[in-house]
Protein backbone atom coordinates (compact mmCIF):
# COMPACT_ATOMS: atom_id res chain seq x y z
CA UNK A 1 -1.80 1.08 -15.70
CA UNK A 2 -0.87 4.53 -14.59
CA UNK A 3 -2.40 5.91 -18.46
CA UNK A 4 -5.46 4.43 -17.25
CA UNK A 5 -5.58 5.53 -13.91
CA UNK A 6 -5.02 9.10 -15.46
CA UNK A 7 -7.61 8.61 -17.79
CA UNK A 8 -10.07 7.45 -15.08
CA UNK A 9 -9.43 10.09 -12.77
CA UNK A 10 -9.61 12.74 -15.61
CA UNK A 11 -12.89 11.82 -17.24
CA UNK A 12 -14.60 11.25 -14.07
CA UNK A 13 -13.49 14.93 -13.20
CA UNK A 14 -14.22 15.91 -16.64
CA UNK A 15 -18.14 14.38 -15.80
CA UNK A 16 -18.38 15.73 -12.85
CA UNK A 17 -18.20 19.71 -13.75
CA UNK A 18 -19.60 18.80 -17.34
CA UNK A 19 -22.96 17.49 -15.57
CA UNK A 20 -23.00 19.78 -12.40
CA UNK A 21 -21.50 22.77 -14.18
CA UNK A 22 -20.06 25.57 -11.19
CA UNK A 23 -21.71 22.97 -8.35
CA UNK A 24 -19.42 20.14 -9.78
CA UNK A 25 -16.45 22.61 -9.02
CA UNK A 26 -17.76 23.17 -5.66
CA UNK A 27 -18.26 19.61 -4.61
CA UNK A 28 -14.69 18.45 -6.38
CA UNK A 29 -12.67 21.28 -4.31
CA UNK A 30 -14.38 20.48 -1.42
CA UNK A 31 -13.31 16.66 -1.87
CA UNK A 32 -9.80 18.15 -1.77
CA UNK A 33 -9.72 20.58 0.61
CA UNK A 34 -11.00 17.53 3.22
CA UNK A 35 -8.15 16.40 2.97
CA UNK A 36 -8.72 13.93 0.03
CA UNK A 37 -6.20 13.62 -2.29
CA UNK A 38 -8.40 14.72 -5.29
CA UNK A 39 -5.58 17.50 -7.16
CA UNK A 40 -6.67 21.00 -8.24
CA UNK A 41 -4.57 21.16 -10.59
CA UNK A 42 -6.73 18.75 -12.48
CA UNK A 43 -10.64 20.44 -11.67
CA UNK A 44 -9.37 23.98 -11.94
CA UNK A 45 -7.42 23.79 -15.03
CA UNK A 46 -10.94 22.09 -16.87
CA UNK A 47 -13.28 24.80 -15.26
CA UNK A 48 -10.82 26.99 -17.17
CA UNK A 49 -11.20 25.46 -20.75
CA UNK A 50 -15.16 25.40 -20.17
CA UNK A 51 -14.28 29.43 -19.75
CA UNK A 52 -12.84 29.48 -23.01
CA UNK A 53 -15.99 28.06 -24.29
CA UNK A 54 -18.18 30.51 -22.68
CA UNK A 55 -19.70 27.83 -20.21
CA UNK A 56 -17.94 29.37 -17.26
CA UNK A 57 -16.76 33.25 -16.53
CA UNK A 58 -13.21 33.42 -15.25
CA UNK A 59 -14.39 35.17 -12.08
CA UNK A 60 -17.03 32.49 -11.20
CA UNK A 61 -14.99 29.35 -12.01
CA UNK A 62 -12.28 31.17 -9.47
CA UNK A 63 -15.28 31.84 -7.04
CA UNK A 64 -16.75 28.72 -6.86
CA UNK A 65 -13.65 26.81 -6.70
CA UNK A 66 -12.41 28.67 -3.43
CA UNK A 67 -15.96 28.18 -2.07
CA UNK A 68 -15.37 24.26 -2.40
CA UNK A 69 -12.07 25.02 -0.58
CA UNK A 70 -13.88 26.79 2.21
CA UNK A 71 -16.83 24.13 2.54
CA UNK A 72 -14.29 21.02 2.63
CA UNK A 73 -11.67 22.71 4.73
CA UNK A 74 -14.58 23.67 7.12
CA UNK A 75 -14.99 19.41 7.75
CA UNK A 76 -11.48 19.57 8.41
CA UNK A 77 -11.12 22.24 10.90
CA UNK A 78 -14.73 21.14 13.12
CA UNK A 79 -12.82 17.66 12.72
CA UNK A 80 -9.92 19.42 14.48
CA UNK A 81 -11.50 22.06 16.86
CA UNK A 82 -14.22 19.48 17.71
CA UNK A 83 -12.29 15.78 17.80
CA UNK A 84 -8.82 17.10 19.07
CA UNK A 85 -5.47 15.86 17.77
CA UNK A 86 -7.02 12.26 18.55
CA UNK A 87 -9.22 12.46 15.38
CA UNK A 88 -6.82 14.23 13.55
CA UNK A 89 -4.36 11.14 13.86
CA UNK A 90 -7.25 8.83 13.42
CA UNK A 91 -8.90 10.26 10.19
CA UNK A 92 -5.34 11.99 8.92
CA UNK A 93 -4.02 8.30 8.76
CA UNK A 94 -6.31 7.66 5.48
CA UNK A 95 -5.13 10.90 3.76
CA UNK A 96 -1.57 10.51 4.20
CA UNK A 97 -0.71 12.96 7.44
CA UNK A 98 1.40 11.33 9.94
CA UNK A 99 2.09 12.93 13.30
CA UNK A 100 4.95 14.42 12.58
CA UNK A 101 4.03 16.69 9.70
CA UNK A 102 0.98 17.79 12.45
CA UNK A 103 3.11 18.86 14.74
CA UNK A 104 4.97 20.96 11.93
CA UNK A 105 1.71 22.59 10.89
CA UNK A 106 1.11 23.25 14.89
CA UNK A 107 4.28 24.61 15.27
CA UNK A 108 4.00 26.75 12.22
CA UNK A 109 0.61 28.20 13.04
CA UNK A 110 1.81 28.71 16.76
CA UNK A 111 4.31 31.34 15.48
CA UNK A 112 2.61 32.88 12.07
CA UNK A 113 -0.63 32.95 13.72
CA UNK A 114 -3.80 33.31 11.62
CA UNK A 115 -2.46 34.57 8.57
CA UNK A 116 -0.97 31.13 8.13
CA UNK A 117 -4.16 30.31 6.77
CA UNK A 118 -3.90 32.53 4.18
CA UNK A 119 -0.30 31.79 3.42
CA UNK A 120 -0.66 28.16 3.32
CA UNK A 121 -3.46 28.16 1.03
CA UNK A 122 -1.21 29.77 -2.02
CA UNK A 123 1.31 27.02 -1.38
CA UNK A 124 0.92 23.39 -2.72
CA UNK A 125 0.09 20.32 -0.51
CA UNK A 126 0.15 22.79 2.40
CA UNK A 127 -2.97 23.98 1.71
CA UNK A 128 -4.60 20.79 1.84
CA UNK A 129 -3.64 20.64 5.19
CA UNK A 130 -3.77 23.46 7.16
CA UNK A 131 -7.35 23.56 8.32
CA UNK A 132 -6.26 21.13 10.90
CA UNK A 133 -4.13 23.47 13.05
CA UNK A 134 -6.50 26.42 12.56
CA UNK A 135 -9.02 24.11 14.16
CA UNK A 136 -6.70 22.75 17.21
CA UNK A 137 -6.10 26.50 17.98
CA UNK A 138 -9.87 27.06 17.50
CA UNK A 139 -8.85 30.15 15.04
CA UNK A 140 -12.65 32.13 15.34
CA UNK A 141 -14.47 30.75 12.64
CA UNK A 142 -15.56 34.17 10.80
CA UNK A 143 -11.71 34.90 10.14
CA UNK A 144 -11.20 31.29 9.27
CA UNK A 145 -13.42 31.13 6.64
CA UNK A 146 -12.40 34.97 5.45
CA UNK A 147 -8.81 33.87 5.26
CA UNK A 148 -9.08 30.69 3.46
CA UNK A 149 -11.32 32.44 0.98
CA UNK A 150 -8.89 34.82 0.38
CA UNK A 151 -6.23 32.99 0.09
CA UNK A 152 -7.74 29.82 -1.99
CA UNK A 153 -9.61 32.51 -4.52
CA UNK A 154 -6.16 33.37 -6.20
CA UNK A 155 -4.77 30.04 -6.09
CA UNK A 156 -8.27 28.63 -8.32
CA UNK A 157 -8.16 31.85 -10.55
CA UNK A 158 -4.74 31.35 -11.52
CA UNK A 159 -5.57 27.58 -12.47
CA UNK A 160 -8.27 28.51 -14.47
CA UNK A 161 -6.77 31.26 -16.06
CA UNK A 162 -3.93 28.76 -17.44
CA UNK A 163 -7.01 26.13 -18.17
CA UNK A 164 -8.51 28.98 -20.57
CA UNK A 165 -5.44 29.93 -21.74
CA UNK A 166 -4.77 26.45 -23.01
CA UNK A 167 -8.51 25.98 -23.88
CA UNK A 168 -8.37 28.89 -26.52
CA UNK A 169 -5.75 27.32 -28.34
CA UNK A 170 -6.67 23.93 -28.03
CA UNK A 171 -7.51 23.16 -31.17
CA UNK A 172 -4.87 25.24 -32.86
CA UNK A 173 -1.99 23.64 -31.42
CA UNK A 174 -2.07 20.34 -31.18
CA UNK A 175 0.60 19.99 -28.73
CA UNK A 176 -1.56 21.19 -25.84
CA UNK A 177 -3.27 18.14 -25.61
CA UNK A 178 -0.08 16.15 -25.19
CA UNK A 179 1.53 18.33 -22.77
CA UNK A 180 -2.28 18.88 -20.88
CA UNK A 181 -1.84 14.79 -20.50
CA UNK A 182 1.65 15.21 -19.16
CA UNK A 183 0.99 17.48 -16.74
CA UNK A 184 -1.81 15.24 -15.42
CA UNK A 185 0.37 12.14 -15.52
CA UNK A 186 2.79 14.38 -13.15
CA UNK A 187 0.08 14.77 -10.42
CA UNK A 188 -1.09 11.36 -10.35
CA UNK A 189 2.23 9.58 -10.83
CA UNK A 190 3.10 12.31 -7.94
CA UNK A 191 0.04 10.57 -5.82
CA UNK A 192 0.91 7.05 -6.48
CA UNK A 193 4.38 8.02 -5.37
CA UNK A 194 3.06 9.52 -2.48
CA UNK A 195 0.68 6.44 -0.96
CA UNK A 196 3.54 3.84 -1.72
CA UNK A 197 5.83 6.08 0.69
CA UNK A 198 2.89 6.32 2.91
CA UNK A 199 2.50 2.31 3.38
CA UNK A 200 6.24 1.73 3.47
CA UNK A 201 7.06 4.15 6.56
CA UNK A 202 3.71 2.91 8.11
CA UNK A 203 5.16 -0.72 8.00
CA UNK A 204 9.02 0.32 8.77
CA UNK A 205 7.19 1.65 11.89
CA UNK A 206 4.81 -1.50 12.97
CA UNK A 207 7.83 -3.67 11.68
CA UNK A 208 11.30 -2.05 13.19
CA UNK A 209 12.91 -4.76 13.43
CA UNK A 210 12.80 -5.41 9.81
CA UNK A 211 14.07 -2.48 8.68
């Protein structure tokens, strides 16, 4: 089941940049940077091996990809700035934020400031998430979008960069492949994992009493 889920969320990935070409990176790091659980680790990696074949440039595939970032974590942070934390516990409740790890973002902003933007978008799972505080503290939007640029730009270069990498020598070695599958399994197994804990402390807390 899990293989096929993989295999599913892959190819559909795989179509989407195949078809679209730098747009399709766009659109699918937007997806994640709303806050949808839709890994880069998966898109950037495969804009890299369409570098190795000449169909991307290293420096565009990076480009594009932390545009997505920008235009998806833009939803997120006129979700915050515009809805207040009411929306963000209403909407955050389908993408696996509970009030608690808010109020750790909040608390983290309140004392980094802006450059938490930029911090949190080199770091994993944080920066799928830290639009929202930027937008409760109504961070001004022209250094908002500068910093998450900045910061999202290395983080899709360096995924692309192993995606070419691996690309070149795909069909050299023919343990990439396997290991390239592995890899993927990780994120998605890491997903699953994720959204069972996510219904299971959501029913602990509607259900206390039968904990």
């Amino acid at each position: 089941m899990l293989d096929h889920a993989i295999s599913l969320l892959v190819s559909w990935v795989v179509e989407v940049i195949s078809a679209a070409g730098y747009l399709g990176v766009v659109v699918l790091m937007a997806i994640e940077s709303a806050c949808i659980p839709l890994p880069s680790e998966i898109t950037m990696p495969f804009a890299g091996y369409l570098v190795s074949l000449g169909r991307f440039s290293l420096i565009g595939a990076a480009t594009m990809g932390a545009l997505g970032c920008n235009l998806g974590s833009t939803v997120a942070y006129v979700v915050a700035a515009k809805g207040g934390r009411t929306a963000i516990e209403r909407w955050g409740a389908h993408v696996l934020l509970r009030p608690v790890e808010l109020d750790r973002a909040e608390r983290f902003f309140a004392r980094y400031g802006a450059v938490t933007v930029f911090v949190g978008r080199l770091l994993p799972v944080i920066r799928t998430f830290i639009s929202f505080p930027a937008g409760l503290a109504r961070m001004p939007m022209l250094k908002f979008q500068i910093y998450s640029f900045v910061g999202s730009w290395p983080w899709c270069f360096a995924l692309a960069y192993v995606g070419a990498l691996l690309g070149a020598r795909w069909d050299s070695d023919p343990t990439l492949p396997r290991l390239f599958h592995e890899f993927d399994a990780i994120i998605v197994t890491a997903l699953f994992a994720g959204f069972a804990w996510f219904i299971w402390s959501r029913w602990r807390e509607i259900h206390p009493s039968k904990r």
